[in-house]
C-alpha atoms as a PDB file:
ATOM      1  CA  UNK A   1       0.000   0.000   0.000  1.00  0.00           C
ATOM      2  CA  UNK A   2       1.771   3.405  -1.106  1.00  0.00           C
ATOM      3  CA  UNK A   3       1.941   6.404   1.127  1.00  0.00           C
ATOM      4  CA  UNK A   4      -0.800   8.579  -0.659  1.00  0.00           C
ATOM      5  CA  UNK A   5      -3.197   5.706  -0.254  1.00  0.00           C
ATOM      6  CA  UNK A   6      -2.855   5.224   3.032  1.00  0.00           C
ATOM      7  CA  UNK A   7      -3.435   8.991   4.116  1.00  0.00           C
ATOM      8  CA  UNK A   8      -6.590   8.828   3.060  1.00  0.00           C
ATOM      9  CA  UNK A   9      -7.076   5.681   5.042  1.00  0.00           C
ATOM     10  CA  UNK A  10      -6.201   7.370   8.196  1.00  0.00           C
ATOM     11  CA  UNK A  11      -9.226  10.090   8.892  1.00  0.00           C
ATOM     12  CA  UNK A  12      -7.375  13.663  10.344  1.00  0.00           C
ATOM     13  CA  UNK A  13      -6.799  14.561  13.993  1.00  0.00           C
ATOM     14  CA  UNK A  14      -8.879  17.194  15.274  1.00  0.00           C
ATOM     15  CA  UNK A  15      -5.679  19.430  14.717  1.00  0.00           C
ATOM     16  CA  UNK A  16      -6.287  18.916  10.822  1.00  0.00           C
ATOM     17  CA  UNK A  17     -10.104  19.772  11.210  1.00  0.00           C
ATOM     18  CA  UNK A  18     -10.057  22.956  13.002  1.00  0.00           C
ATOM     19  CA  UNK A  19      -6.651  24.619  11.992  1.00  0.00           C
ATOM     20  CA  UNK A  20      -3.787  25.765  14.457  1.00  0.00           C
ATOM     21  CA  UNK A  21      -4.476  25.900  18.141  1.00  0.00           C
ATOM     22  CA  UNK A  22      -2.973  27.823  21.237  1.00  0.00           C
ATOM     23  CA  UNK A  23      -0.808  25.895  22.937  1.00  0.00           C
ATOM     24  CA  UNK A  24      -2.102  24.257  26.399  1.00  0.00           C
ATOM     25  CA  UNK A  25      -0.669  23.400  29.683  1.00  0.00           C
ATOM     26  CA  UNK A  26      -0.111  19.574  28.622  1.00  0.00           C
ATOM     27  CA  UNK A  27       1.493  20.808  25.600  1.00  0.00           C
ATOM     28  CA  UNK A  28       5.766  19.802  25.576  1.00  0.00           C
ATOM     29  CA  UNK A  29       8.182  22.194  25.107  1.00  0.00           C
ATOM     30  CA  UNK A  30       9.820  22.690  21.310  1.00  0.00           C
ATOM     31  CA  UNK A  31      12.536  24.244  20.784  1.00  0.00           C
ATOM     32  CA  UNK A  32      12.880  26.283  17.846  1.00  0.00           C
ATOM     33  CA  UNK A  33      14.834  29.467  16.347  1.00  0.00           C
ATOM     34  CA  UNK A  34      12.070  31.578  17.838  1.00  0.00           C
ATOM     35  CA  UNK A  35      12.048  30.421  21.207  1.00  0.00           C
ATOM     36  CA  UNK A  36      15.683  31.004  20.955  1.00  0.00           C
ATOM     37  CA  UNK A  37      15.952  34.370  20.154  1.00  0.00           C
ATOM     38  CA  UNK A  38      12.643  35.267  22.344  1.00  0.00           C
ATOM     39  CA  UNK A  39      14.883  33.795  25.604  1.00  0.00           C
ATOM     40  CA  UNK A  40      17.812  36.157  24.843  1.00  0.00           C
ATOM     41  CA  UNK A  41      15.369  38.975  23.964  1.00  0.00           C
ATOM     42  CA  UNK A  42      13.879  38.068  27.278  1.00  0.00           C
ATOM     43  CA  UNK A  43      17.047  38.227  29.277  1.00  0.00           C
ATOM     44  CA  UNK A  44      17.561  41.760  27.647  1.00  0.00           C
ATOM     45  CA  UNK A  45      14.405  42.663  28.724  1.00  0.00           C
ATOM     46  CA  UNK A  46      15.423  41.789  32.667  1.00  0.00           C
ATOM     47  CA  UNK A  47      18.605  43.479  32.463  1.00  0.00           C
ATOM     48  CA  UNK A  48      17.021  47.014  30.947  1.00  0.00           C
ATOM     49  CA  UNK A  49      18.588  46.761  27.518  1.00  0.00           C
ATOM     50  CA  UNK A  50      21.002  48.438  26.330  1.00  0.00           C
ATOM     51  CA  UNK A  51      22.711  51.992  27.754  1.00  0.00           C
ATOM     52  CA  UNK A  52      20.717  54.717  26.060  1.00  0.00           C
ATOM     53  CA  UNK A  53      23.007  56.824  24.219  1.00  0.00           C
ATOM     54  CA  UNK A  54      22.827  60.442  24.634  1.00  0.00           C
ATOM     55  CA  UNK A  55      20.821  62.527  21.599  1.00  0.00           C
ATOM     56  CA  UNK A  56      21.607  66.262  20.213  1.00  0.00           C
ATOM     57  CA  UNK A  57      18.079  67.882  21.089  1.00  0.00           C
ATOM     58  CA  UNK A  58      15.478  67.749  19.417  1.00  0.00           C
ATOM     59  CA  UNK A  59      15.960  71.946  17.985  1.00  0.00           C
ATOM     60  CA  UNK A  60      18.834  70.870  16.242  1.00  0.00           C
ATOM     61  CA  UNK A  61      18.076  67.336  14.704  1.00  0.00           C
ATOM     62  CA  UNK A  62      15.303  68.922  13.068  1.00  0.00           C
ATOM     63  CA  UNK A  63      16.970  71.965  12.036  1.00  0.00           C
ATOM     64  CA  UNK A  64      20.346  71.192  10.916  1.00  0.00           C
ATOM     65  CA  UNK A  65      18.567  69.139   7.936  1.00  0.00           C
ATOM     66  CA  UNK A  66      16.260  71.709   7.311  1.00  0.00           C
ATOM     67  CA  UNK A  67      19.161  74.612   7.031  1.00  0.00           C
ATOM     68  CA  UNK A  68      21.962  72.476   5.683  1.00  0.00           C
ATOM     69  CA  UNK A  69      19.164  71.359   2.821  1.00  0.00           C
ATOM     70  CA  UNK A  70      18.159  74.838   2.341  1.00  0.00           C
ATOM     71  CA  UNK A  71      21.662  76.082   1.407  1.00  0.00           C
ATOM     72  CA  UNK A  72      22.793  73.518  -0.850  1.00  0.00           C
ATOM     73  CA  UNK A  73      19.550  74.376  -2.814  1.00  0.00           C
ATOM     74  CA  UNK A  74      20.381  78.086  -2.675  1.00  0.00           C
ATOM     75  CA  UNK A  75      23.543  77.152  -4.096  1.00  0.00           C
ATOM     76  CA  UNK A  76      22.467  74.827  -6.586  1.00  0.00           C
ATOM     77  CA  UNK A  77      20.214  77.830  -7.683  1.00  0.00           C
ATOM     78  CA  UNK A  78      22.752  80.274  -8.095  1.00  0.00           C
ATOM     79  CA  UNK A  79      25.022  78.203 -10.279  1.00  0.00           C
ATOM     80  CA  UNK A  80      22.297  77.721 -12.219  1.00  0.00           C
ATOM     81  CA  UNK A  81      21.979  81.311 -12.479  1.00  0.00           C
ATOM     82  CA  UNK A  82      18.737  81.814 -10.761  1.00  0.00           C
ATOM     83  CA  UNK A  83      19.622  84.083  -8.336  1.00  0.00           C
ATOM     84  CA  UNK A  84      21.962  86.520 -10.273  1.00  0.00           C
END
């Protein structure tokens, strides 16, 4: 008896008939890549993460862009010969 045939023999779990379940209490442990990296981003979590770094405020991080944007465009408009 072949493989294919016999699946059909065998009628499907309960699993098969409604789709993927929450885990329960009885349920064993497996251990996959995601459990993995969720128990080191876990122990991260515990410890507080990582140092927070100190930022330029907020006056400047918004307007260095803004001014340092706003004068290359001036002076790609006057070599173009827009302004004179």
């Amino acid at each position: 008896m072949s493989l294919a045939s016999r699946r059909s023999i065998i009628p499907p779990g309960p699993e098969a008939r409604d789709g993927p379940r929450l885990a329960d209490a009885h349920d064993g442990f497996v251990v996959s890549p995601v459990h993995i990296l969720q128990s080191g981003l876990h122990v991260l979590a515990e410890e507080g993460g990582e140092p927070q770094i100190e930022k330029y405020p907020g006056w400047f991080r918004l307007g260095f862009p803004l001014l340092a944007s706003s004068m290359l465009w001036a002076a790609i408009l006057w070599s173009v010969g827009l302004f004179g």
